[in-house]
PDB file of N, CA and C in Angstrom:
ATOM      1  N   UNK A   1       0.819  -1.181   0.000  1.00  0.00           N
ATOM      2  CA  UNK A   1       0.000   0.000   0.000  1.00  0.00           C
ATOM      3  C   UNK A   1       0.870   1.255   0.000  1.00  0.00           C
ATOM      4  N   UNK A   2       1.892   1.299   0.828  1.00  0.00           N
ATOM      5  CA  UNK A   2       2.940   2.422   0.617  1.00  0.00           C
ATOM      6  C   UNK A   2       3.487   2.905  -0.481  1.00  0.00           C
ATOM      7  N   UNK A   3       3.737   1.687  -1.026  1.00  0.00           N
ATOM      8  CA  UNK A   3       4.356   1.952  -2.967  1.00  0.00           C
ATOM      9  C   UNK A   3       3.111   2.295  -3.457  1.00  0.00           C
ATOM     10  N   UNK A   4       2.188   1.721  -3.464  1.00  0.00           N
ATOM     11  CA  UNK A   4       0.582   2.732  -4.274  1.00  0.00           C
ATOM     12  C   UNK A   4       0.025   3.700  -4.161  1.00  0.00           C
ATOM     13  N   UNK A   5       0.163   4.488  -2.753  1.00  0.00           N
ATOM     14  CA  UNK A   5       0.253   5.618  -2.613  1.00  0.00           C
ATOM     15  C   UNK A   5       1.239   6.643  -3.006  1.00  0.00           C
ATOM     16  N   UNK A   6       2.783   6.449  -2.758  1.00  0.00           N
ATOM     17  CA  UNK A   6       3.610   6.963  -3.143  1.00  0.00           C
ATOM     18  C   UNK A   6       3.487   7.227  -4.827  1.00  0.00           C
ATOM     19  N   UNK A   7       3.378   6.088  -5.762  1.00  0.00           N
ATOM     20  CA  UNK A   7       3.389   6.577  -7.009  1.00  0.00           C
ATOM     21  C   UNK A   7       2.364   7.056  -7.188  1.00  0.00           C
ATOM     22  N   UNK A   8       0.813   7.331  -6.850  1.00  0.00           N
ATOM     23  CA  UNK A   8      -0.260   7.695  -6.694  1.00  0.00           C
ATOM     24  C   UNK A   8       0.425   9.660  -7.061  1.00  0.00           C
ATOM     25  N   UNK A   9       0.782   9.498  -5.317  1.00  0.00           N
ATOM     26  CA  UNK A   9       1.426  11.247  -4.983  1.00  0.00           C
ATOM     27  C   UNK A   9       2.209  11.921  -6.287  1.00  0.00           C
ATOM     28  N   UNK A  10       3.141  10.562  -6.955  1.00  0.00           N
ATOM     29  CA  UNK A  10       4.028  11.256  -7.963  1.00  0.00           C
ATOM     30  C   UNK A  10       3.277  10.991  -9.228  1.00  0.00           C
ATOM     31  N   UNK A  11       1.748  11.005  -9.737  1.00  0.00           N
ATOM     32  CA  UNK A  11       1.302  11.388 -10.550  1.00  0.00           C
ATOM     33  C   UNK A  11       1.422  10.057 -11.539  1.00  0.00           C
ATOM     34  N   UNK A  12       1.728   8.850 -10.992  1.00  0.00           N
ATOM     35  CA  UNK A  12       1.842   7.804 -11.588  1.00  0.00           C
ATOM     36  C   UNK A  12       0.392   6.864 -11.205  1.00  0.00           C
ATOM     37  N   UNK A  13      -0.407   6.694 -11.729  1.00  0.00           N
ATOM     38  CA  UNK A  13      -1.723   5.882 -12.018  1.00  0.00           C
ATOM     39  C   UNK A  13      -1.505   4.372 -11.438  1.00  0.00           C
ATOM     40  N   UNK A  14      -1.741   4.054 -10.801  1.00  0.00           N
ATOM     41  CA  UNK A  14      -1.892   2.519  -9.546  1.00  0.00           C
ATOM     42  C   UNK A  14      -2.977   1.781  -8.958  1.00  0.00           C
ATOM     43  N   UNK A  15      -2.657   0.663  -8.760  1.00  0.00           N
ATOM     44  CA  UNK A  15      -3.669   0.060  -8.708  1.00  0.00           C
ATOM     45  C   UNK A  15      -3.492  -1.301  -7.637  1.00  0.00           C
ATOM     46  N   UNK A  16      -4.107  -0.898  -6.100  1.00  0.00           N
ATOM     47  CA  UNK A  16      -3.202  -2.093  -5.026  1.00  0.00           C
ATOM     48  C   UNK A  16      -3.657  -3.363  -5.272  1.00  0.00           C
ATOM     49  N   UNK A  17      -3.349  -4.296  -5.641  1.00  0.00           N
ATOM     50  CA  UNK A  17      -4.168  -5.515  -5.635  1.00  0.00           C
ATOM     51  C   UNK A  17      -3.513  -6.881  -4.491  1.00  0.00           C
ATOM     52  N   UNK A  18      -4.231  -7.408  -3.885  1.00  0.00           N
ATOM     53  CA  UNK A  18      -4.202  -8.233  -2.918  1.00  0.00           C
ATOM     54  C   UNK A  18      -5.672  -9.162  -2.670  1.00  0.00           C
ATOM     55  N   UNK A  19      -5.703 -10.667  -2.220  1.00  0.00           N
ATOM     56  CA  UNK A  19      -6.469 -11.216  -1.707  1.00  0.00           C
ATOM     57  C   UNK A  19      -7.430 -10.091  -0.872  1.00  0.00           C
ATOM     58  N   UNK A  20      -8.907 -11.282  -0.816  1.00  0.00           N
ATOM     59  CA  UNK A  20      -9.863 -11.116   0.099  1.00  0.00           C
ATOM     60  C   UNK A  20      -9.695 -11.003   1.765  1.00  0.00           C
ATOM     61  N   UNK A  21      -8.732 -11.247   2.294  1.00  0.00           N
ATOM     62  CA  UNK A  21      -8.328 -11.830   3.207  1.00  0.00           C
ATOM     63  C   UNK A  21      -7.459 -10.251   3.797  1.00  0.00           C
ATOM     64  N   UNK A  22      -7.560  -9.630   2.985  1.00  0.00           N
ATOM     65  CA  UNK A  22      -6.830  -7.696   3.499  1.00  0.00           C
ATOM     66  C   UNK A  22      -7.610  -6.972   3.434  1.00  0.00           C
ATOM     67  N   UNK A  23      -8.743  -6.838   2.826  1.00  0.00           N
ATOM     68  CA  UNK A  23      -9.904  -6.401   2.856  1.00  0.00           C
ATOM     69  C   UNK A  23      -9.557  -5.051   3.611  1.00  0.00           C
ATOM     70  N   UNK A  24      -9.986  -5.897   5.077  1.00  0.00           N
ATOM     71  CA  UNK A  24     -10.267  -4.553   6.213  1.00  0.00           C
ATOM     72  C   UNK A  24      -8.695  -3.980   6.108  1.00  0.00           C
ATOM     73  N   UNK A  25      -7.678  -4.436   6.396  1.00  0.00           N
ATOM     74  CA  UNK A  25      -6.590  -4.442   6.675  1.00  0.00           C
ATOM     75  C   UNK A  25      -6.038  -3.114   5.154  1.00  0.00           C
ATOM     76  N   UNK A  26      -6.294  -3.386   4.204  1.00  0.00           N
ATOM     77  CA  UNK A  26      -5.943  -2.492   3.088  1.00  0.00           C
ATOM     78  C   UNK A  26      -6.629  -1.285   3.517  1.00  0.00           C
ATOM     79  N   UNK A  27      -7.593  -1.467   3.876  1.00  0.00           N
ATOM     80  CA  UNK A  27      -9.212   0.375   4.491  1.00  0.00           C
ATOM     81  C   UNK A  27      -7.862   0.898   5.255  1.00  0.00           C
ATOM     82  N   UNK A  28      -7.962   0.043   6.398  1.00  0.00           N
ATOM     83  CA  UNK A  28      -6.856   0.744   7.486  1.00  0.00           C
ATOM     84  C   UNK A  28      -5.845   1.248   7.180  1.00  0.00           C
ATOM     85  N   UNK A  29      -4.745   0.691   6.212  1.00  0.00           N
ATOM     86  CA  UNK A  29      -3.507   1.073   6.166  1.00  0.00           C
ATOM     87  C   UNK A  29      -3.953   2.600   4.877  1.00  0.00           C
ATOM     88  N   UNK A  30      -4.851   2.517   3.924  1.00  0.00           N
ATOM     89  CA  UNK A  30      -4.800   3.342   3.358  1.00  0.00           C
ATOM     90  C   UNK A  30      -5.385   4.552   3.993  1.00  0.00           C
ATOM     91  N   UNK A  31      -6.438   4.988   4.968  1.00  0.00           N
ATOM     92  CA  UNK A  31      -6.742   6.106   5.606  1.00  0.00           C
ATOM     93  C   UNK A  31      -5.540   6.380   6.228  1.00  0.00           C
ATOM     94  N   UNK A  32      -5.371   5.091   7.216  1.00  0.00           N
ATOM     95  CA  UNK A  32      -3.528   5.769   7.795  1.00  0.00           C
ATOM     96  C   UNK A  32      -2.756   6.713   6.874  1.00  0.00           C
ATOM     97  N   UNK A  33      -2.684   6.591   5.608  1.00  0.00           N
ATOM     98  CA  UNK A  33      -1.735   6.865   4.866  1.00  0.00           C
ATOM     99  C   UNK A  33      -1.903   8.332   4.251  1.00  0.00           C
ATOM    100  N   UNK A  34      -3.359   8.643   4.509  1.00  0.00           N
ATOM    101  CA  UNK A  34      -4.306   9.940   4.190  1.00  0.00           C
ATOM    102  C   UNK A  34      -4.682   9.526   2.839  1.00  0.00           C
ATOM    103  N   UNK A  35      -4.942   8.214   2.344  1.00  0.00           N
ATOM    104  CA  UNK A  35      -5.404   8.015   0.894  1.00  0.00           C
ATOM    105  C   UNK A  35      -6.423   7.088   0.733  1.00  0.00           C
ATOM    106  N   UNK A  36      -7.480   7.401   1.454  1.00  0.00           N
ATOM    107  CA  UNK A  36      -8.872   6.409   1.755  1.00  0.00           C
ATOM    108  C   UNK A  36      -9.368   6.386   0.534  1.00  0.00           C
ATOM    109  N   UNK A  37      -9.177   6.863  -0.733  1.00  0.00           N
ATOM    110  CA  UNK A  37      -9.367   6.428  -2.191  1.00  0.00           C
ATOM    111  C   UNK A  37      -8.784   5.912  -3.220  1.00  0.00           C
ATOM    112  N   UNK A  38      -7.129   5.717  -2.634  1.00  0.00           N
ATOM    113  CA  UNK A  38      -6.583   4.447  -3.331  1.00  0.00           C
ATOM    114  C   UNK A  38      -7.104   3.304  -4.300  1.00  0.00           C
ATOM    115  N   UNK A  39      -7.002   3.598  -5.329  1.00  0.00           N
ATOM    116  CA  UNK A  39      -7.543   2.392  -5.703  1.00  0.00           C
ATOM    117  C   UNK A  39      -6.951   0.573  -5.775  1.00  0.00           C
ATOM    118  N   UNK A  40      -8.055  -0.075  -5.364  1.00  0.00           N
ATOM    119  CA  UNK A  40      -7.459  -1.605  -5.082  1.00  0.00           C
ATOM    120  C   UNK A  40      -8.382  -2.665  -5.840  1.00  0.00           C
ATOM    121  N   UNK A  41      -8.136  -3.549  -5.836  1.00  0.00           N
ATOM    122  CA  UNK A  41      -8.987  -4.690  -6.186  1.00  0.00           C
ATOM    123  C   UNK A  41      -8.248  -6.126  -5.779  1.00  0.00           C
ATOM    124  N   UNK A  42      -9.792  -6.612  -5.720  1.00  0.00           N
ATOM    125  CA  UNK A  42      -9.108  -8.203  -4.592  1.00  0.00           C
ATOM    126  C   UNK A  42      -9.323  -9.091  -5.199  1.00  0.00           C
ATOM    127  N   UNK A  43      -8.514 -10.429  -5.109  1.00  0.00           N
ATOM    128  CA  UNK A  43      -8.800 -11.240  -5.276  1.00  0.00           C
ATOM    129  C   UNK A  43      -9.123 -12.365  -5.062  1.00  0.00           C
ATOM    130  N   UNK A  44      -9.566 -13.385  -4.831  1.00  0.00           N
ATOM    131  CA  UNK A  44      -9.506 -15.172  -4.164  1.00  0.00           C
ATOM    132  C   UNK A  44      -8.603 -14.512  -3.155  1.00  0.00           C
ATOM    133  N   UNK A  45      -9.012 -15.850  -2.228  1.00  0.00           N
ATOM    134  CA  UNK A  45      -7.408 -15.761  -1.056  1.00  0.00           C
ATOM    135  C   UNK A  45      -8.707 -17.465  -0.943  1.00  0.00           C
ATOM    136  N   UNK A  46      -6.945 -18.155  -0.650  1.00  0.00           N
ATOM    137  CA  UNK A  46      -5.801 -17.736  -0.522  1.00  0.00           C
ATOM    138  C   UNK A  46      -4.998 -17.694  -2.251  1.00  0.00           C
ATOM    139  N   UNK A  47      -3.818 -17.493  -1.958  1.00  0.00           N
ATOM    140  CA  UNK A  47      -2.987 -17.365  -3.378  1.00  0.00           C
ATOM    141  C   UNK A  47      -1.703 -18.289  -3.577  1.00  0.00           C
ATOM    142  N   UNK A  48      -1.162 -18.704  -2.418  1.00  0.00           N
ATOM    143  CA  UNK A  48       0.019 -18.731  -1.829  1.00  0.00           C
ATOM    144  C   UNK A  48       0.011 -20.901  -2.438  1.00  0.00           C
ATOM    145  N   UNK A  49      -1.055 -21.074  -2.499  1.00  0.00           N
ATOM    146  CA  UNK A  49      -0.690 -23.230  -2.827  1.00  0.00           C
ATOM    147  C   UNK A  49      -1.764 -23.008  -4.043  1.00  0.00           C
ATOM    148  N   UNK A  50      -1.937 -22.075  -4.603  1.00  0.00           N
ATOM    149  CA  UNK A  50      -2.626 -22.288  -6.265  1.00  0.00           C
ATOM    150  C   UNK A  50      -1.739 -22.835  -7.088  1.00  0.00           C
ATOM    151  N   UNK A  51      -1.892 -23.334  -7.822  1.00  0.00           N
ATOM    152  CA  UNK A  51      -1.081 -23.955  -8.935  1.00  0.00           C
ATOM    153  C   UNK A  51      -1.166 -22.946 -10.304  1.00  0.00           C
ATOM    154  N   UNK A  52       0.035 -22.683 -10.788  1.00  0.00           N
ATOM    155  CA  UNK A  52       0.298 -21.889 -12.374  1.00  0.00           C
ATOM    156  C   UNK A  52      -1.124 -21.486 -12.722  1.00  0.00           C
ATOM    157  N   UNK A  53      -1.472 -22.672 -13.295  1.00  0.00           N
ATOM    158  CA  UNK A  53      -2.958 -22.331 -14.236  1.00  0.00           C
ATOM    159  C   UNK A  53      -3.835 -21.635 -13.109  1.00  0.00           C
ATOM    160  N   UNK A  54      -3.969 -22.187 -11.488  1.00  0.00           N
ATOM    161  CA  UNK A  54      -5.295 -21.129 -11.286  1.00  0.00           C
ATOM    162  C   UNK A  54      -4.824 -19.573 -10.990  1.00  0.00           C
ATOM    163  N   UNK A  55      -3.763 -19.787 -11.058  1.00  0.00           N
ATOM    164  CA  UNK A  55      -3.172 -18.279 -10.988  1.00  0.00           C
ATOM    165  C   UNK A  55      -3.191 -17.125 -12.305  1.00  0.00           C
ATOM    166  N   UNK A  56      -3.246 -17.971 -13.264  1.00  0.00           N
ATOM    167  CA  UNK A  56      -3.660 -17.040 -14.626  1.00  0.00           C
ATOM    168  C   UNK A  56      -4.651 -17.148 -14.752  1.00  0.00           C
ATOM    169  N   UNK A  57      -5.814 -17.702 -13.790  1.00  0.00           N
ATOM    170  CA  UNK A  57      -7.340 -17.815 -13.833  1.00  0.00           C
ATOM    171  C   UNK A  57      -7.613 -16.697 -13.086  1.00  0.00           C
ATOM    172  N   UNK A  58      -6.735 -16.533 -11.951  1.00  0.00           N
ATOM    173  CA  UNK A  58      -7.035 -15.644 -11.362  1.00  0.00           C
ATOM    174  C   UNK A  58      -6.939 -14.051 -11.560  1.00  0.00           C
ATOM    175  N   UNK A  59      -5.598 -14.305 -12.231  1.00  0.00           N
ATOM    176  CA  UNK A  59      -5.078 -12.909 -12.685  1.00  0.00           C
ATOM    177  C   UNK A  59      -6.007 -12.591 -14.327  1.00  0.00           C
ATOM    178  N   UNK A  60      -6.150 -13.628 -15.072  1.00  0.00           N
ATOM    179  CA  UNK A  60      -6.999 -12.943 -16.428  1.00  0.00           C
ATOM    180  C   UNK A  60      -8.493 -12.519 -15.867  1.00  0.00           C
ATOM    181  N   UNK A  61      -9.212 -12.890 -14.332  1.00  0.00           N
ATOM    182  CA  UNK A  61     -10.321 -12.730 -14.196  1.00  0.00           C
ATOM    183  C   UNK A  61     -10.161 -10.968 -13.305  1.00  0.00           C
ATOM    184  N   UNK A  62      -8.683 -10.650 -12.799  1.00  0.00           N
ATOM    185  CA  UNK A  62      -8.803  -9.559 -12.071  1.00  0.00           C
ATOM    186  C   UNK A  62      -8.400  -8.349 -13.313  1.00  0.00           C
ATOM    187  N   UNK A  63      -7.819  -9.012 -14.400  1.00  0.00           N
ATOM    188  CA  UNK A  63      -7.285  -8.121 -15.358  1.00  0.00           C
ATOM    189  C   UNK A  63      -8.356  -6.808 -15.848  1.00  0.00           C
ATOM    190  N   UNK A  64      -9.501  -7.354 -15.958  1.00  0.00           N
ATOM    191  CA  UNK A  64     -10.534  -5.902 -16.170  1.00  0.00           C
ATOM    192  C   UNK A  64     -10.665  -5.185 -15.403  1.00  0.00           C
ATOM    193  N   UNK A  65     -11.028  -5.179 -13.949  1.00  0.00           N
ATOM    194  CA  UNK A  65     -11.250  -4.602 -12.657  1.00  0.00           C
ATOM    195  C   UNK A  65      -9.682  -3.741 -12.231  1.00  0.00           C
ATOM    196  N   UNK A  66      -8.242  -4.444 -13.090  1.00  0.00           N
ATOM    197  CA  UNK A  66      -7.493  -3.643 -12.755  1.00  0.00           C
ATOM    198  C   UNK A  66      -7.662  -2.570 -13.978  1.00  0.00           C
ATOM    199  N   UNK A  67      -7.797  -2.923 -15.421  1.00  0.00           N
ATOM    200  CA  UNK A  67      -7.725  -1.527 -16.124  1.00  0.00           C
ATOM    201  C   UNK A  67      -9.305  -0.642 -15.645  1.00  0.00           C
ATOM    202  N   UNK A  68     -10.151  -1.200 -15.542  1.00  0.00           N
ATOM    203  CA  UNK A  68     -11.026   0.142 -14.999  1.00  0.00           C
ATOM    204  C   UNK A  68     -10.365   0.770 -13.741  1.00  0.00           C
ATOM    205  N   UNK A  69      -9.974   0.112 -13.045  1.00  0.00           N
ATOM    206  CA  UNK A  69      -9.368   0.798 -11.840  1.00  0.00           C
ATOM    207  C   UNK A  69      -8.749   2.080 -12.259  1.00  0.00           C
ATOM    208  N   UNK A  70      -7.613   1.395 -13.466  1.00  0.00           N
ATOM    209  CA  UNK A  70      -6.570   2.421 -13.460  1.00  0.00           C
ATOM    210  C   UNK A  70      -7.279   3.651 -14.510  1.00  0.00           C
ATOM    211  N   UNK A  71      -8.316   3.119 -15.136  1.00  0.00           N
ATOM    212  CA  UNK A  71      -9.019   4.277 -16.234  1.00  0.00           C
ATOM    213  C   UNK A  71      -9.656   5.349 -15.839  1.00  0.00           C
ATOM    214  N   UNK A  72     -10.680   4.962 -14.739  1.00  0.00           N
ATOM    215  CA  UNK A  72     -11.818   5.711 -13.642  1.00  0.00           C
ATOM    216  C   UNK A  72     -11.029   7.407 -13.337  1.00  0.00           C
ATOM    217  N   UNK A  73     -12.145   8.055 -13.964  1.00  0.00           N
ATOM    218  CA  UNK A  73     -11.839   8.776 -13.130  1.00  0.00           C
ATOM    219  C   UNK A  73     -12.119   8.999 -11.946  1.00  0.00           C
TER     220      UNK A  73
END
Protein backbone atom coordinates (compact mmCIF):
# COMPACT_ATOMS: atom_id res chain seq x y z
CA UNK A 1 0.00 0.00 0.00
CA UNK A 2 2.94 2.42 0.62
CA UNK A 3 4.36 1.95 -2.97
CA UNK A 4 0.58 2.73 -4.27
CA UNK A 5 0.25 5.62 -2.61
CA UNK A 6 3.61 6.96 -3.14
CA UNK A 7 3.39 6.58 -7.01
CA UNK A 8 -0.26 7.69 -6.69
CA UNK A 9 1.43 11.25 -4.98
CA UNK A 10 4.03 11.26 -7.96
CA UNK A 11 1.30 11.39 -10.55
CA UNK A 12 1.84 7.80 -11.59
CA UNK A 13 -1.72 5.88 -12.02
CA UNK A 14 -1.89 2.52 -9.55
CA UNK A 15 -3.67 0.06 -8.71
CA UNK A 16 -3.20 -2.09 -5.03
CA UNK A 17 -4.17 -5.51 -5.63
CA UNK A 18 -4.20 -8.23 -2.92
CA UNK A 19 -6.47 -11.22 -1.71
CA UNK A 20 -9.86 -11.12 0.10
CA UNK A 21 -8.33 -11.83 3.21
CA UNK A 22 -6.83 -7.70 3.50
CA UNK A 23 -9.90 -6.40 2.86
CA UNK A 24 -10.27 -4.55 6.21
CA UNK A 25 -6.59 -4.44 6.67
CA UNK A 26 -5.94 -2.49 3.09
CA UNK A 27 -9.21 0.38 4.49
CA UNK A 28 -6.86 0.74 7.49
CA UNK A 29 -3.51 1.07 6.17
CA UNK A 30 -4.80 3.34 3.36
CA UNK A 31 -6.74 6.11 5.61
CA UNK A 32 -3.53 5.77 7.79
CA UNK A 33 -1.74 6.87 4.87
CA UNK A 34 -4.31 9.94 4.19
CA UNK A 35 -5.40 8.02 0.89
CA UNK A 36 -8.87 6.41 1.76
CA UNK A 37 -9.37 6.43 -2.19
CA UNK A 38 -6.58 4.45 -3.33
CA UNK A 39 -7.54 2.39 -5.70
CA UNK A 40 -7.46 -1.61 -5.08
CA UNK A 41 -8.99 -4.69 -6.19
CA UNK A 42 -9.11 -8.20 -4.59
CA UNK A 43 -8.80 -11.24 -5.28
CA UNK A 44 -9.51 -15.17 -4.16
CA UNK A 45 -7.41 -15.76 -1.06
CA UNK A 46 -5.80 -17.74 -0.52
CA UNK A 47 -2.99 -17.36 -3.38
CA UNK A 48 0.02 -18.73 -1.83
CA UNK A 49 -0.69 -23.23 -2.83
CA UNK A 50 -2.63 -22.29 -6.26
CA UNK A 51 -1.08 -23.95 -8.93
CA UNK A 52 0.30 -21.89 -12.37
CA UNK A 53 -2.96 -22.33 -14.24
CA UNK A 54 -5.29 -21.13 -11.29
CA UNK A 55 -3.17 -18.28 -10.99
CA UNK A 56 -3.66 -17.04 -14.63
CA UNK A 57 -7.34 -17.81 -13.83
CA UNK A 58 -7.04 -15.64 -11.36
CA UNK A 59 -5.08 -12.91 -12.68
CA UNK A 60 -7.00 -12.94 -16.43
CA UNK A 61 -10.32 -12.73 -14.20
CA UNK A 62 -8.80 -9.56 -12.07
CA UNK A 63 -7.28 -8.12 -15.36
CA UNK A 64 -10.53 -5.90 -16.17
CA UNK A 65 -11.25 -4.60 -12.66
CA UNK A 66 -7.49 -3.64 -12.75
CA UNK A 67 -7.72 -1.53 -16.12
CA UNK A 68 -11.03 0.14 -15.00
CA UNK A 69 -9.37 0.80 -11.84
CA UNK A 70 -6.57 2.42 -13.46
CA UNK A 71 -9.02 4.28 -16.23
CA UNK A 72 -11.82 5.71 -13.64
CA UNK A 73 -11.84 8.78 -13.13
Amino acid sequence: MHDIVDLERRGVPSVFVASTEFVDAADRQATALGAPGVRRVFVAHPIQDRTDDELRTLADTAFDQVVAALTAP
